[in-house]
N, C-alpha and C. Protein backbone atom coordinates (compact mmCIF):
# COMPACT_ATOMS: atom_id res chain seq x y z
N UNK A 1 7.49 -9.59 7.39
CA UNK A 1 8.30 -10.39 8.28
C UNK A 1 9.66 -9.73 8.46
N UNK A 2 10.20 -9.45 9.64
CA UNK A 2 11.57 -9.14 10.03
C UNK A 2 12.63 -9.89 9.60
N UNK A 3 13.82 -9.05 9.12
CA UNK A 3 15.02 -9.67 8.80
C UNK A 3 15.86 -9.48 9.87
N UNK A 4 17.11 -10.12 9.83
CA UNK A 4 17.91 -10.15 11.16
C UNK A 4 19.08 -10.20 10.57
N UNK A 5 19.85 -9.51 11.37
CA UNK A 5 21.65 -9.34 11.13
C UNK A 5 22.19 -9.30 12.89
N UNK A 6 23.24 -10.18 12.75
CA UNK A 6 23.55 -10.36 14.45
C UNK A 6 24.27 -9.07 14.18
N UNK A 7 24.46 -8.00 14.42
CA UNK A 7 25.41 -6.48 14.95
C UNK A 7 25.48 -5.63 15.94
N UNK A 8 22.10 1.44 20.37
CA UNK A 8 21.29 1.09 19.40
C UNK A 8 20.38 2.27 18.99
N UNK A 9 20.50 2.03 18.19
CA UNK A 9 19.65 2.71 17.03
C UNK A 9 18.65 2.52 16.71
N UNK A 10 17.20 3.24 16.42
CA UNK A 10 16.32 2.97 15.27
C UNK A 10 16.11 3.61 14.32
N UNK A 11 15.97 3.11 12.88
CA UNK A 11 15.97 4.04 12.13
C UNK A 11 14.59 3.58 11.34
N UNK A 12 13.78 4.82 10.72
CA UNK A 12 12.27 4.60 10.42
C UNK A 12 12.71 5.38 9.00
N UNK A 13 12.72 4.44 7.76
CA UNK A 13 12.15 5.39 6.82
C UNK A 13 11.46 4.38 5.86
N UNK A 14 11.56 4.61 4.53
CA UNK A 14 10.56 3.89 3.74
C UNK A 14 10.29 2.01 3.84
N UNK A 15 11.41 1.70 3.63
CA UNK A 15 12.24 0.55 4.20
C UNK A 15 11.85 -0.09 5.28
N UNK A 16 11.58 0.17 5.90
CA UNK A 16 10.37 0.03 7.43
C UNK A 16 11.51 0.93 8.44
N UNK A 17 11.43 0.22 9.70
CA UNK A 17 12.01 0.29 11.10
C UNK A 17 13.35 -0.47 11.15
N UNK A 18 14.32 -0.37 11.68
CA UNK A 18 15.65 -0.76 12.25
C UNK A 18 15.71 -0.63 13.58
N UNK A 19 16.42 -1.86 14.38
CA UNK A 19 16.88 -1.45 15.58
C UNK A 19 18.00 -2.40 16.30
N UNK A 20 18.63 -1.88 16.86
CA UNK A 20 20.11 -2.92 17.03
C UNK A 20 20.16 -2.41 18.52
N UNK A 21 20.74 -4.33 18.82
CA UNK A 21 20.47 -4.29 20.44
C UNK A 21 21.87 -3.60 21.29
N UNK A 22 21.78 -2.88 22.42
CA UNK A 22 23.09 -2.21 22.69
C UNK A 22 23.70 -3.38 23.74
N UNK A 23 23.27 -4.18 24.29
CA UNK A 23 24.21 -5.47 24.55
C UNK A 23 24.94 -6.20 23.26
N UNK A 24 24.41 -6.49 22.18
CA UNK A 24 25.21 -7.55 21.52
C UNK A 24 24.77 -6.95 19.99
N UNK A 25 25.22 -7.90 19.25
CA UNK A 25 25.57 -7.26 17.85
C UNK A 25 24.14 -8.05 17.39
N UNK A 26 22.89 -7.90 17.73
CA UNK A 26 21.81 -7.90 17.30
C UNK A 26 21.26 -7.00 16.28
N UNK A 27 20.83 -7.22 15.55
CA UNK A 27 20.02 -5.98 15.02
C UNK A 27 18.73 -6.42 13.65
N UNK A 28 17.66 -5.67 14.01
CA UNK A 28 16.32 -6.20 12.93
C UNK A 28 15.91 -5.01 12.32
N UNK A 29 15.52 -5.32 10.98
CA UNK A 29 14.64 -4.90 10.04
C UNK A 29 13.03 -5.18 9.84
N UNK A 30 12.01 -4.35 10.26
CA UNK A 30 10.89 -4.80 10.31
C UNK A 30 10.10 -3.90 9.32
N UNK A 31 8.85 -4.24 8.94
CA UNK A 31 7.77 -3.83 8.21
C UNK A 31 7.41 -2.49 8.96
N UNK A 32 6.66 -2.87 10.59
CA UNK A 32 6.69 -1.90 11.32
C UNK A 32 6.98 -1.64 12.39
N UNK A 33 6.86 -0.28 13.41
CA UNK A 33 7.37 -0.12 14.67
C UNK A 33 6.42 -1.30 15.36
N UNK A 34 5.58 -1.67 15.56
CA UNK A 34 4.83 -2.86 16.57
C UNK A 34 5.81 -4.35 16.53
N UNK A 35 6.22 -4.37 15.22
CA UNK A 35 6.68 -5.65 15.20
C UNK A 35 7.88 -5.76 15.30
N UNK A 36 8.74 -4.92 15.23
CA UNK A 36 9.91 -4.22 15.92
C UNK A 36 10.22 -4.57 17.28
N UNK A 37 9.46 -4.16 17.77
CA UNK A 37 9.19 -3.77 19.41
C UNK A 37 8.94 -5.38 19.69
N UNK A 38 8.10 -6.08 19.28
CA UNK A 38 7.84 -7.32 19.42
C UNK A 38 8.80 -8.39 19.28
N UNK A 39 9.67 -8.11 18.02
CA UNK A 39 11.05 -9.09 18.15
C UNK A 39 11.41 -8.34 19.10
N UNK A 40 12.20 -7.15 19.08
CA UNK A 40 13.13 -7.04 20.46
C UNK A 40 12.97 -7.39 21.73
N UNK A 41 11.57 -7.19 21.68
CA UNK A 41 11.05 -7.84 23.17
C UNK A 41 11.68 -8.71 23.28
N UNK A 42 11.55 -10.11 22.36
CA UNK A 42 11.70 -11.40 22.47
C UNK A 42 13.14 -11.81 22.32
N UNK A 43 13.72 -10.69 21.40
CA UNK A 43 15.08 -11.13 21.65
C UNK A 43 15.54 -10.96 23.37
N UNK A 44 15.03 -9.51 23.70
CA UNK A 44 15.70 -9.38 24.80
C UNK A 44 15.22 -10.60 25.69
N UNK A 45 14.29 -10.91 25.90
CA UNK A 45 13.26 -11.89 26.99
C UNK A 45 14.72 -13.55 26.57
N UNK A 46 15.04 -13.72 26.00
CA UNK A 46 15.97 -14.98 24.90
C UNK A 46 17.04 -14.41 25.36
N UNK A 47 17.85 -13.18 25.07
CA UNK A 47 19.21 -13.54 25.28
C UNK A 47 19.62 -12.92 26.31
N UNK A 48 18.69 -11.83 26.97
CA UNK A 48 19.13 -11.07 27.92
C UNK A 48 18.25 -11.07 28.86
N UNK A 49 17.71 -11.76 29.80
CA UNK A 49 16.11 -11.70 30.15
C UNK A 49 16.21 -10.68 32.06
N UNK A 50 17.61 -10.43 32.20
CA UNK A 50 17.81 -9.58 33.53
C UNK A 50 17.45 -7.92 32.88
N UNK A 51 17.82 -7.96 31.35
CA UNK A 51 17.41 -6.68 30.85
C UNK A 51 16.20 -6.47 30.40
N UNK A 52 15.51 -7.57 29.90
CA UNK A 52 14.07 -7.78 29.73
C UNK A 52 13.25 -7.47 30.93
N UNK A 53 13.69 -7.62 31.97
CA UNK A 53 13.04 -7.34 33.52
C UNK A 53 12.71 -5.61 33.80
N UNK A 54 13.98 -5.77 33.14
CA UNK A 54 14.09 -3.96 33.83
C UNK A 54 13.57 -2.85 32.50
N UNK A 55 13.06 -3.58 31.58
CA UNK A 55 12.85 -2.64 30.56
C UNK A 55 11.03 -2.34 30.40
């Protein structure tokens, strides 16, 4: 399960995946890249959804 810190980057090492949103001080810790990709989706689709369009 993903952890969350409101604070982009990804960073992949043992630890899982990182990635922090470049609109807002978002940023998650996941198990893996799929589920990664899957919160951000959803963050973006939630807080930004004109950038969710275009992505």
């Amino acid at each position: 399960m993903p952890t969350y810190r409101r604070g982009g980057h990804v960073r992949d090492d043992d630890d899982g995946v990182e990635r922090e949103c470049e609109l807002c001080d978002w940023h998650c810790v996941a198990d893996s890249y799929p589920a990664l990709v899957r919160e951000y989706q959803t963050h973006l689709r939630t807080d930004h959804p004109k950038a969710w369009l275009r992505a």
